[in-house]
PDB file of N, CA and C in Angstrom:
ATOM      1  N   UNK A   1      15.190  42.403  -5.905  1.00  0.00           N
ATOM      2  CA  UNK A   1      14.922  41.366  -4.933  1.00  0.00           C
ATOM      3  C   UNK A   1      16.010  41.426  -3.855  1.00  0.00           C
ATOM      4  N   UNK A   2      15.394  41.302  -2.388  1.00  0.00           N
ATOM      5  CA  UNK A   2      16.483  41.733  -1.638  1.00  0.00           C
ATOM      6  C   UNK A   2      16.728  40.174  -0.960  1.00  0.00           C
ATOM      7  N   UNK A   3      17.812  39.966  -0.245  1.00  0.00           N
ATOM      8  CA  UNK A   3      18.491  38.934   0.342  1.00  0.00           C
ATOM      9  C   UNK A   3      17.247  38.393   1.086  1.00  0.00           C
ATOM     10  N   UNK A   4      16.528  39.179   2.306  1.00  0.00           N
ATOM     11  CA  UNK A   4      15.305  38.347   2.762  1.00  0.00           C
ATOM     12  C   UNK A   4      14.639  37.438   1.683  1.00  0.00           C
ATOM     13  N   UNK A   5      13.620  37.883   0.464  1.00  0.00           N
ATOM     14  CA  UNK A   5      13.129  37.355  -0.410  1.00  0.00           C
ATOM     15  C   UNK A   5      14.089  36.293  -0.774  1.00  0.00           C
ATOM     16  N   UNK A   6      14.941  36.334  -1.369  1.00  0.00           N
ATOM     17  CA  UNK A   6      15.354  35.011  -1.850  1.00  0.00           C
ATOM     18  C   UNK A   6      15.433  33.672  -0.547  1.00  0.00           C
ATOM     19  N   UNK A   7      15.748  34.041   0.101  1.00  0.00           N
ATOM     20  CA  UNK A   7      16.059  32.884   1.830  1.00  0.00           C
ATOM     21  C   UNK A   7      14.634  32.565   1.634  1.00  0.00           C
ATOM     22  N   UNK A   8      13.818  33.522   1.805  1.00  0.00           N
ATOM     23  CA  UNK A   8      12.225  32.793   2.120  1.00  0.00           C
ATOM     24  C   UNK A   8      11.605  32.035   1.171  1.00  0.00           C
ATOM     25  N   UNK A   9      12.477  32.640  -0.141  1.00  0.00           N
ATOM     26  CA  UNK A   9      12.122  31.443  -1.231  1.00  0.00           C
ATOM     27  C   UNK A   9      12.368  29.984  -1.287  1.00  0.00           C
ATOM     28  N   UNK A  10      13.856  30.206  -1.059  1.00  0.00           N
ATOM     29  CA  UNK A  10      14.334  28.719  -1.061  1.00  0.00           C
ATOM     30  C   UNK A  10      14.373  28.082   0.233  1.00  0.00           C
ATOM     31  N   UNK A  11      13.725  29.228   1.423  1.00  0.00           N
ATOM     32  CA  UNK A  11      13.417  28.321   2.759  1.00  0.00           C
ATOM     33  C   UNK A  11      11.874  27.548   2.342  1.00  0.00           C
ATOM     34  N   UNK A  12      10.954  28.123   1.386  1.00  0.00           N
ATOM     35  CA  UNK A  12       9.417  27.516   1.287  1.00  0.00           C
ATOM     36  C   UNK A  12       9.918  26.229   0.818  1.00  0.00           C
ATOM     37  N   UNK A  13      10.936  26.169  -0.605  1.00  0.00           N
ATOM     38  CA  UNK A  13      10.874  25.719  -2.225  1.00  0.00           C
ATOM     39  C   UNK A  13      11.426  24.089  -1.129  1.00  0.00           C
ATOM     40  N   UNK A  14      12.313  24.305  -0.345  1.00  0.00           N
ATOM     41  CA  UNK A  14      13.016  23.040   0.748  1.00  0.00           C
ATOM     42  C   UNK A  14      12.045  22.774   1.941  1.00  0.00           C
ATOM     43  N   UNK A  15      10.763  23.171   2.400  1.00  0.00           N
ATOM     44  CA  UNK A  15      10.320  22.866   3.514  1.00  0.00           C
ATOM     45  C   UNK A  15       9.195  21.863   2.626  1.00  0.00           C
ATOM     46  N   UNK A  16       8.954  22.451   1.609  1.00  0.00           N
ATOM     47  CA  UNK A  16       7.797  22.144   0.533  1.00  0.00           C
ATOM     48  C   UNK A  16       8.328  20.559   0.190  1.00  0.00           C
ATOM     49  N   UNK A  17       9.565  20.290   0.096  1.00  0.00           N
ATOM     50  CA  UNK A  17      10.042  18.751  -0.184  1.00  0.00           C
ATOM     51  C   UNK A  17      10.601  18.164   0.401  1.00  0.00           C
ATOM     52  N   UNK A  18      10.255  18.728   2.267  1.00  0.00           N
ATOM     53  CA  UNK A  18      10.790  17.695   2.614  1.00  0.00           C
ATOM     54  C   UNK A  18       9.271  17.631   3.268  1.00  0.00           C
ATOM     55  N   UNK A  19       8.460  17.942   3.266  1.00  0.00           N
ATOM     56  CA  UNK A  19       6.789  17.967   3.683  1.00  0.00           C
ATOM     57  C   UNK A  19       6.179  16.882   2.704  1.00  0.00           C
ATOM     58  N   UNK A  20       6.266  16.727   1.257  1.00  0.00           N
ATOM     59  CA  UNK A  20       6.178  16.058   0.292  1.00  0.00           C
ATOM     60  C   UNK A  20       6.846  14.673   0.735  1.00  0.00           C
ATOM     61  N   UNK A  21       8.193  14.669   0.810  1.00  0.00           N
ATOM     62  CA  UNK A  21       8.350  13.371   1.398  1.00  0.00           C
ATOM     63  C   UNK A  21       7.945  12.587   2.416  1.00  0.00           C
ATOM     64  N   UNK A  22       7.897  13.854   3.941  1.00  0.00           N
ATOM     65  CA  UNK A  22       7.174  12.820   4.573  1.00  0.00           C
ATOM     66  C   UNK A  22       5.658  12.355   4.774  1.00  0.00           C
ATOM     67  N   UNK A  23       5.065  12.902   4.082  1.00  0.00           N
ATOM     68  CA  UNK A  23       3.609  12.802   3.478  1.00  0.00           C
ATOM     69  C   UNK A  23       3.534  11.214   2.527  1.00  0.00           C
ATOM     70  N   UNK A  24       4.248  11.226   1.852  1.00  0.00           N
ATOM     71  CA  UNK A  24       4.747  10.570   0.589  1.00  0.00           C
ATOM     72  C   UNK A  24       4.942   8.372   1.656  1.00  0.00           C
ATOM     73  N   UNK A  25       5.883   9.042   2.823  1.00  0.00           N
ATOM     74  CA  UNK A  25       6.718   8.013   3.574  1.00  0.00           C
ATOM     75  C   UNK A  25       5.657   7.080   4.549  1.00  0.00           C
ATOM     76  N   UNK A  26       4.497   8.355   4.564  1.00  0.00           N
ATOM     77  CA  UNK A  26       3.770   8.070   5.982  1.00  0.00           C
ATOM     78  C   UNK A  26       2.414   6.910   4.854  1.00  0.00           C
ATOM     79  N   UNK A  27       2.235   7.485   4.103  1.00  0.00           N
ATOM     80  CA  UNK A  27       1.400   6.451   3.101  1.00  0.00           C
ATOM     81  C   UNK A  27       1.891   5.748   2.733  1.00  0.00           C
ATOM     82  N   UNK A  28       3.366   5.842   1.926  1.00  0.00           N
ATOM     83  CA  UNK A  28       3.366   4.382   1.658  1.00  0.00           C
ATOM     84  C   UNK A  28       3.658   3.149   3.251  1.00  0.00           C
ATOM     85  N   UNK A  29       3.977   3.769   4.150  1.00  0.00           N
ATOM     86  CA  UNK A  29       4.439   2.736   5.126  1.00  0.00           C
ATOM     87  C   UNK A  29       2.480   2.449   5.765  1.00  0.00           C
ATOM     88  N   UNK A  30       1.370   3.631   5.871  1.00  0.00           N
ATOM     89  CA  UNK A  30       0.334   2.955   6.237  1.00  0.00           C
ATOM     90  C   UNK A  30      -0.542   1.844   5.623  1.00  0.00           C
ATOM     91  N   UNK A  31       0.467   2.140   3.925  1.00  0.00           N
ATOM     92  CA  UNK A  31      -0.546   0.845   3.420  1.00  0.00           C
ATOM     93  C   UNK A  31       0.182   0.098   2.706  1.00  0.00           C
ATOM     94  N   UNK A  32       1.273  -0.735   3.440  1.00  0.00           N
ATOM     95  CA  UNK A  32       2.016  -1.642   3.210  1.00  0.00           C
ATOM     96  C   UNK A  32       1.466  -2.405   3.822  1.00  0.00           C
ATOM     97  N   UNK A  33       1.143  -3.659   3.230  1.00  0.00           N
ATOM     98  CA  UNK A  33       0.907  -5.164   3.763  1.00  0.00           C
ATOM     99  C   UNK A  33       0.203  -4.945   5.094  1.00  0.00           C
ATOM    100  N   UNK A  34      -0.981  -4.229   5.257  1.00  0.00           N
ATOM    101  CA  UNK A  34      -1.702  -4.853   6.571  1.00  0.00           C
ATOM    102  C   UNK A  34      -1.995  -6.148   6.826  1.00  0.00           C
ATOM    103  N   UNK A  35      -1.755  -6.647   8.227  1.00  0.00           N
ATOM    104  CA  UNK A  35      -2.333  -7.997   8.904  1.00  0.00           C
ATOM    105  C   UNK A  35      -3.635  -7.513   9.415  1.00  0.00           C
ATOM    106  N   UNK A  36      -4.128  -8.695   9.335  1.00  0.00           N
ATOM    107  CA  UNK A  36      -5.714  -8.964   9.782  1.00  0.00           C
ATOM    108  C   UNK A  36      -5.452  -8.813  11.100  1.00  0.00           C
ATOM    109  N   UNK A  37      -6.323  -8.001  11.778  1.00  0.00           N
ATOM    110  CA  UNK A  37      -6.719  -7.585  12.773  1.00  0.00           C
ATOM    111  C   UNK A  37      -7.675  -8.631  13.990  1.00  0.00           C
ATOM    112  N   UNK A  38      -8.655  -9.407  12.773  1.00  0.00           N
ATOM    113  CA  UNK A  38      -9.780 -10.509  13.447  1.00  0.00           C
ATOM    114  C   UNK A  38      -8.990 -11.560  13.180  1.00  0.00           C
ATOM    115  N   UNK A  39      -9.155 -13.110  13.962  1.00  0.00           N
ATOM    116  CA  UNK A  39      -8.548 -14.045  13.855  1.00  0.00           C
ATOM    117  C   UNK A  39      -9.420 -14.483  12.819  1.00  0.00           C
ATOM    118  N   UNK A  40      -8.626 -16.140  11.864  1.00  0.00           N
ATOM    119  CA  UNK A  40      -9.340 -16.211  11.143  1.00  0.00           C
ATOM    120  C   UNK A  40     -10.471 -17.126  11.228  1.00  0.00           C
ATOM    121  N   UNK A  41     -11.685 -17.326  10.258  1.00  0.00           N
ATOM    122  CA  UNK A  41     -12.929 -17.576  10.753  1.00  0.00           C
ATOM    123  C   UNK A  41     -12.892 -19.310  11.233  1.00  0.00           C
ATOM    124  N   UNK A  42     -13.490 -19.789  11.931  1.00  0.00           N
ATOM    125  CA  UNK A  42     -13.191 -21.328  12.432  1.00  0.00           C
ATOM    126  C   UNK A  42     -13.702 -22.247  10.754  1.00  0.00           C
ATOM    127  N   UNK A  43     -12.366 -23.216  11.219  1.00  0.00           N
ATOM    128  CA  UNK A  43     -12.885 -24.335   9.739  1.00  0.00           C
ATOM    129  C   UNK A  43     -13.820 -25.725  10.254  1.00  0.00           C
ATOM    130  N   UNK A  44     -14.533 -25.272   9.281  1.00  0.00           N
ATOM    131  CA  UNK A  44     -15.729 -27.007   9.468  1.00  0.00           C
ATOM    132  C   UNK A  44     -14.684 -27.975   9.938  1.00  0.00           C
ATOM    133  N   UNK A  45     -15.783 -28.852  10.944  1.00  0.00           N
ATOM    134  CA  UNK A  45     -15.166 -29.794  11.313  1.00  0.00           C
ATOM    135  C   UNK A  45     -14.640 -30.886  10.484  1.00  0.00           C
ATOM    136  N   UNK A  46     -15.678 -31.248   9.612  1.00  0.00           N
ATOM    137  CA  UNK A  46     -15.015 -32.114   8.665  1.00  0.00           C
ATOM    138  C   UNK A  46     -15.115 -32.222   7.070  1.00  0.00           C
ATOM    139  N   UNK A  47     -13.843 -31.227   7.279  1.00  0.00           N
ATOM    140  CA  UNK A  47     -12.966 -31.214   5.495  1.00  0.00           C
ATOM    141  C   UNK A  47     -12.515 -31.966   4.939  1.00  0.00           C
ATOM    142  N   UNK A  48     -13.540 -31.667   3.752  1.00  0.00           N
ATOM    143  CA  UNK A  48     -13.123 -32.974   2.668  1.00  0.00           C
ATOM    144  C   UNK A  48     -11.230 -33.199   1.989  1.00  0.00           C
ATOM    145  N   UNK A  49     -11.511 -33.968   1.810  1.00  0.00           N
ATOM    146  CA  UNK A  49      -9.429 -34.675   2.278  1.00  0.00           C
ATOM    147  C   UNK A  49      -9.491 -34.387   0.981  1.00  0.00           C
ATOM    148  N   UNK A  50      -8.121 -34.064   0.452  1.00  0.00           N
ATOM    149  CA  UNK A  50      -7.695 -33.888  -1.111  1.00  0.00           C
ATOM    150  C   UNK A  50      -7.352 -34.801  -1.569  1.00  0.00           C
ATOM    151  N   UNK A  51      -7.967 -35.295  -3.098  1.00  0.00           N
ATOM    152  CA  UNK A  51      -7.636 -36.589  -3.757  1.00  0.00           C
ATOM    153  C   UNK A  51      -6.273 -36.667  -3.530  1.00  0.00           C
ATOM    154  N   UNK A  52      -5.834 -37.856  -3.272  1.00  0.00           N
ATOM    155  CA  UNK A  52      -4.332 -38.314  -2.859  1.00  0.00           C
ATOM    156  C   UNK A  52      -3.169 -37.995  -4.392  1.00  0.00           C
ATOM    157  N   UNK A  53      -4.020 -37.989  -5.340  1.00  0.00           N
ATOM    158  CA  UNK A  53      -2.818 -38.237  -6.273  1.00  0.00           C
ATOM    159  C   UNK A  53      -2.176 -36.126  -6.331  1.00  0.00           C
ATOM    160  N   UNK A  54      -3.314 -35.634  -6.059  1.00  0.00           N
ATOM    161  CA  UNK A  54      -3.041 -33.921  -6.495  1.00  0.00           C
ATOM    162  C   UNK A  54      -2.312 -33.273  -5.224  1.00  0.00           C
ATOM    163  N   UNK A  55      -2.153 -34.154  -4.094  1.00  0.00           N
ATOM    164  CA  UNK A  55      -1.870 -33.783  -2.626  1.00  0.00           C
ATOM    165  C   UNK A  55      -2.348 -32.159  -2.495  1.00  0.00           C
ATOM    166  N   UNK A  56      -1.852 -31.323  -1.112  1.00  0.00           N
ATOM    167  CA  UNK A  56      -2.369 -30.620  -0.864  1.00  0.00           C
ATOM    168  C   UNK A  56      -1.638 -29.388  -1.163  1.00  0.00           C
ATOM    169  N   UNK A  57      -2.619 -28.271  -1.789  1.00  0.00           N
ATOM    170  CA  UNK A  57      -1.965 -26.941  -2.020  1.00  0.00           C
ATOM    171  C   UNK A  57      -2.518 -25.675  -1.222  1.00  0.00           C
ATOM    172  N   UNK A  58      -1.316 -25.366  -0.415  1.00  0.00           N
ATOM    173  CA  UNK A  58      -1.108 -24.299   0.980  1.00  0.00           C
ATOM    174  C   UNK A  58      -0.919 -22.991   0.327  1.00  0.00           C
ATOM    175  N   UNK A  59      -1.228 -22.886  -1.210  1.00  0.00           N
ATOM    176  CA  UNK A  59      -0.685 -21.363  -1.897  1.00  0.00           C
ATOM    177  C   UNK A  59      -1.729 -20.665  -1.869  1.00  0.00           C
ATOM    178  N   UNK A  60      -1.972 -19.411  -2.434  1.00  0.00           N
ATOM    179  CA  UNK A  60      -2.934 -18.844  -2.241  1.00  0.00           C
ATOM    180  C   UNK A  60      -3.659 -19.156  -4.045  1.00  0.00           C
ATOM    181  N   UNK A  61      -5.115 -19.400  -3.959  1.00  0.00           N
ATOM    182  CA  UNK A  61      -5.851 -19.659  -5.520  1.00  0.00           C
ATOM    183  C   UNK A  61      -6.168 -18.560  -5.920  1.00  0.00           C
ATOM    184  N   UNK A  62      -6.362 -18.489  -7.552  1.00  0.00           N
ATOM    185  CA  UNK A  62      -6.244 -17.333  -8.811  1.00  0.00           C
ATOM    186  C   UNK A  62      -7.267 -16.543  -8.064  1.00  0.00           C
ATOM    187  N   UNK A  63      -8.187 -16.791  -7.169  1.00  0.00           N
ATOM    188  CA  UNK A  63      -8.922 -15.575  -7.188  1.00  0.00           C
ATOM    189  C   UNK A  63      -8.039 -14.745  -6.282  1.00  0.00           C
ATOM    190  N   UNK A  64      -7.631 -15.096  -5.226  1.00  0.00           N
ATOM    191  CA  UNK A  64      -7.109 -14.498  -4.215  1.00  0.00           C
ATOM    192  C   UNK A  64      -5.492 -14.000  -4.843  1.00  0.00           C
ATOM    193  N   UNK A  65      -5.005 -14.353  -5.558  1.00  0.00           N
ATOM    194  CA  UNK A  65      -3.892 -13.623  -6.028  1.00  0.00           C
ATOM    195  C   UNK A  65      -4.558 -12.387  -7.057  1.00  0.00           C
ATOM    196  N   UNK A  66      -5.773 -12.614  -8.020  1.00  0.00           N
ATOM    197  CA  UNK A  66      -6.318 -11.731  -8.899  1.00  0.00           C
ATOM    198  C   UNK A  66      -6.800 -10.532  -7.439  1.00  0.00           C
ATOM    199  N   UNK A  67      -7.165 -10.843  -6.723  1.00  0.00           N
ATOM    200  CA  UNK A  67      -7.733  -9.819  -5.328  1.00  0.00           C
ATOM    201  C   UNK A  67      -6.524  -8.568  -4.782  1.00  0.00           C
ATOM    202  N   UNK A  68      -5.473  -9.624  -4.923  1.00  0.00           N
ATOM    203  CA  UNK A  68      -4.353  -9.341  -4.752  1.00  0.00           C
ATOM    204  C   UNK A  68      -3.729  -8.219  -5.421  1.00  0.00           C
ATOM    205  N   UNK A  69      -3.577  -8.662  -6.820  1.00  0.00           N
ATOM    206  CA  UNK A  69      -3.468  -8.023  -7.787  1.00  0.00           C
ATOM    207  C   UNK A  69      -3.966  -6.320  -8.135  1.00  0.00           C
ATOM    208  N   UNK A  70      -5.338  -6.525  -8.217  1.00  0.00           N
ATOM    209  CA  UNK A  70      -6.309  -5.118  -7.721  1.00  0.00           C
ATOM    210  C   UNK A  70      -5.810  -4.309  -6.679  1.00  0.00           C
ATOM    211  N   UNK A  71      -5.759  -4.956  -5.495  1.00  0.00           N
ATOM    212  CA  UNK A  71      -5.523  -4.052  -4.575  1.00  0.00           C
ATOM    213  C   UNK A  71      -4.167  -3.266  -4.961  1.00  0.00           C
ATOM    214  N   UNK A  72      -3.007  -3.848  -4.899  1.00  0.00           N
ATOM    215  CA  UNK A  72      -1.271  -3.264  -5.311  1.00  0.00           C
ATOM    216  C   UNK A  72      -2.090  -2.125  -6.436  1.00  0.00           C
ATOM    217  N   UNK A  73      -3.155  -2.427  -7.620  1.00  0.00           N
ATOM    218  CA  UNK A  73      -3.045  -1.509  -8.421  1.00  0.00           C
ATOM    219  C   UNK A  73      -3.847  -0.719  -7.971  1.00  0.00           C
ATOM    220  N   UNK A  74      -4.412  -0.853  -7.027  1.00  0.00           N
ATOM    221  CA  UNK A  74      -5.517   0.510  -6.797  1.00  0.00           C
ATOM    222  C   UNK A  74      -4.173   1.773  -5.624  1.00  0.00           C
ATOM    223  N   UNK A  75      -3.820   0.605  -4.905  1.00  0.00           N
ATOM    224  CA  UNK A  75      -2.960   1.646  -3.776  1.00  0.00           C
ATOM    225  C   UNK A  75      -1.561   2.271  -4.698  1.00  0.00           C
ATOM    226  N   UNK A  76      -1.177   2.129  -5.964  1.00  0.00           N
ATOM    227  CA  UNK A  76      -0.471   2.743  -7.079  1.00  0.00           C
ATOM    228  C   UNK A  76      -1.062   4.014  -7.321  1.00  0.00           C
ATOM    229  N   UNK A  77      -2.698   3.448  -7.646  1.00  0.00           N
ATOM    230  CA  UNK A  77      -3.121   4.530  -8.670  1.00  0.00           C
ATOM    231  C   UNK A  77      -3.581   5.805  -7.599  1.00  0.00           C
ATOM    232  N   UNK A  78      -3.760   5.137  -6.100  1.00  0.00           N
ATOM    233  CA  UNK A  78      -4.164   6.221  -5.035  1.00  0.00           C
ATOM    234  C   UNK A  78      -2.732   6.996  -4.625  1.00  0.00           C
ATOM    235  N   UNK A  79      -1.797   6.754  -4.737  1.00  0.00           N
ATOM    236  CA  UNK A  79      -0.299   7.293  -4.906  1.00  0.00           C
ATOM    237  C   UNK A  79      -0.015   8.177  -5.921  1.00  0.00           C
ATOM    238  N   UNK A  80      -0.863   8.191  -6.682  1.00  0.00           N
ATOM    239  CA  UNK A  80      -0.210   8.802  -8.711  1.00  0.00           C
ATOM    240  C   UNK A  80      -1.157  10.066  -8.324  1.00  0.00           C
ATOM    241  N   UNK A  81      -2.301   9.434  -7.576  1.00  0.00           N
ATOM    242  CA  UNK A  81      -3.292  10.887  -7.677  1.00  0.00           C
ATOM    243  C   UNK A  81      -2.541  11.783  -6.690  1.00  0.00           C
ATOM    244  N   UNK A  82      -2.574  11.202  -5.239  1.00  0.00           N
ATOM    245  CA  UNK A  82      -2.088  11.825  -3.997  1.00  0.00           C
ATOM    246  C   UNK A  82      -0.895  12.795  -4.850  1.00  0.00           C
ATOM    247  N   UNK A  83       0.275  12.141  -5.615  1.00  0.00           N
ATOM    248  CA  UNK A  83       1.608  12.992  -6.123  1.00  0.00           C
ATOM    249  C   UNK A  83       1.001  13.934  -7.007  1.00  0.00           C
ATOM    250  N   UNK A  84      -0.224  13.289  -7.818  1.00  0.00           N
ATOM    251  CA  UNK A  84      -0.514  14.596  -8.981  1.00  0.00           C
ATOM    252  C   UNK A  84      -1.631  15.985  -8.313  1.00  0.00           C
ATOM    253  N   UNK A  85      -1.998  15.312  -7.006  1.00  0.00           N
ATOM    254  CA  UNK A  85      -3.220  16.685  -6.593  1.00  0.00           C
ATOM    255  C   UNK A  85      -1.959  17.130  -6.071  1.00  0.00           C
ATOM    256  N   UNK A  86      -1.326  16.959  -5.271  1.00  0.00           N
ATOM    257  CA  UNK A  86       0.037  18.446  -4.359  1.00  0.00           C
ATOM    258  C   UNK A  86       0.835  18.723  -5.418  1.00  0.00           C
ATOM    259  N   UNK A  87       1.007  18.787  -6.801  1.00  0.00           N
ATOM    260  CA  UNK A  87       1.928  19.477  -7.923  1.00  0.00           C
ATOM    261  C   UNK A  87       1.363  20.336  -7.848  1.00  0.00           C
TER     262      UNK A  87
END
């Protein structure tokens, strides 16, 4: 093995990871926390008032955190594949 061959080796074996990373950088930053794009949809004019004793809750409800939930695990499991198809 002559001096060329080895350089071109370890010039591929280093272009190969830093290509991997920014592949790696550019997905996770495109699917971090998107904002809604459309404003959100108009609320009826007249919403029913929350029984006074439970006052009002501004958090997000079990479905929408379970929605939540799914998504983080799907954009994981689309990450595990993306790393396991380029091995």
């Amino acid at each position: 093995m002559n001096a060329n061959q080895i350089i071109n080796m370890i010039m591929r074996l280093v272009m190969r990871k830093a290509i991997n990373k920014g592949i790696d950088a550019g997905i996770n930053r495109a699917t971090r926390g998107r904002k809604q794009s459309a404003p959100p949809p108009p609320q009826p004019a007249a919403a029913p008032a929350p029984p006074a004793d439970e006052g009002t809750n501004d958090g997000p409800t079990q479905a929408e955190i379970r929605e939540r939930r799914r998504a983080r695990r799907a954009v994981r499991q689309a990450r595990q594949a993306d790393r396991a198809a380029r091995k």
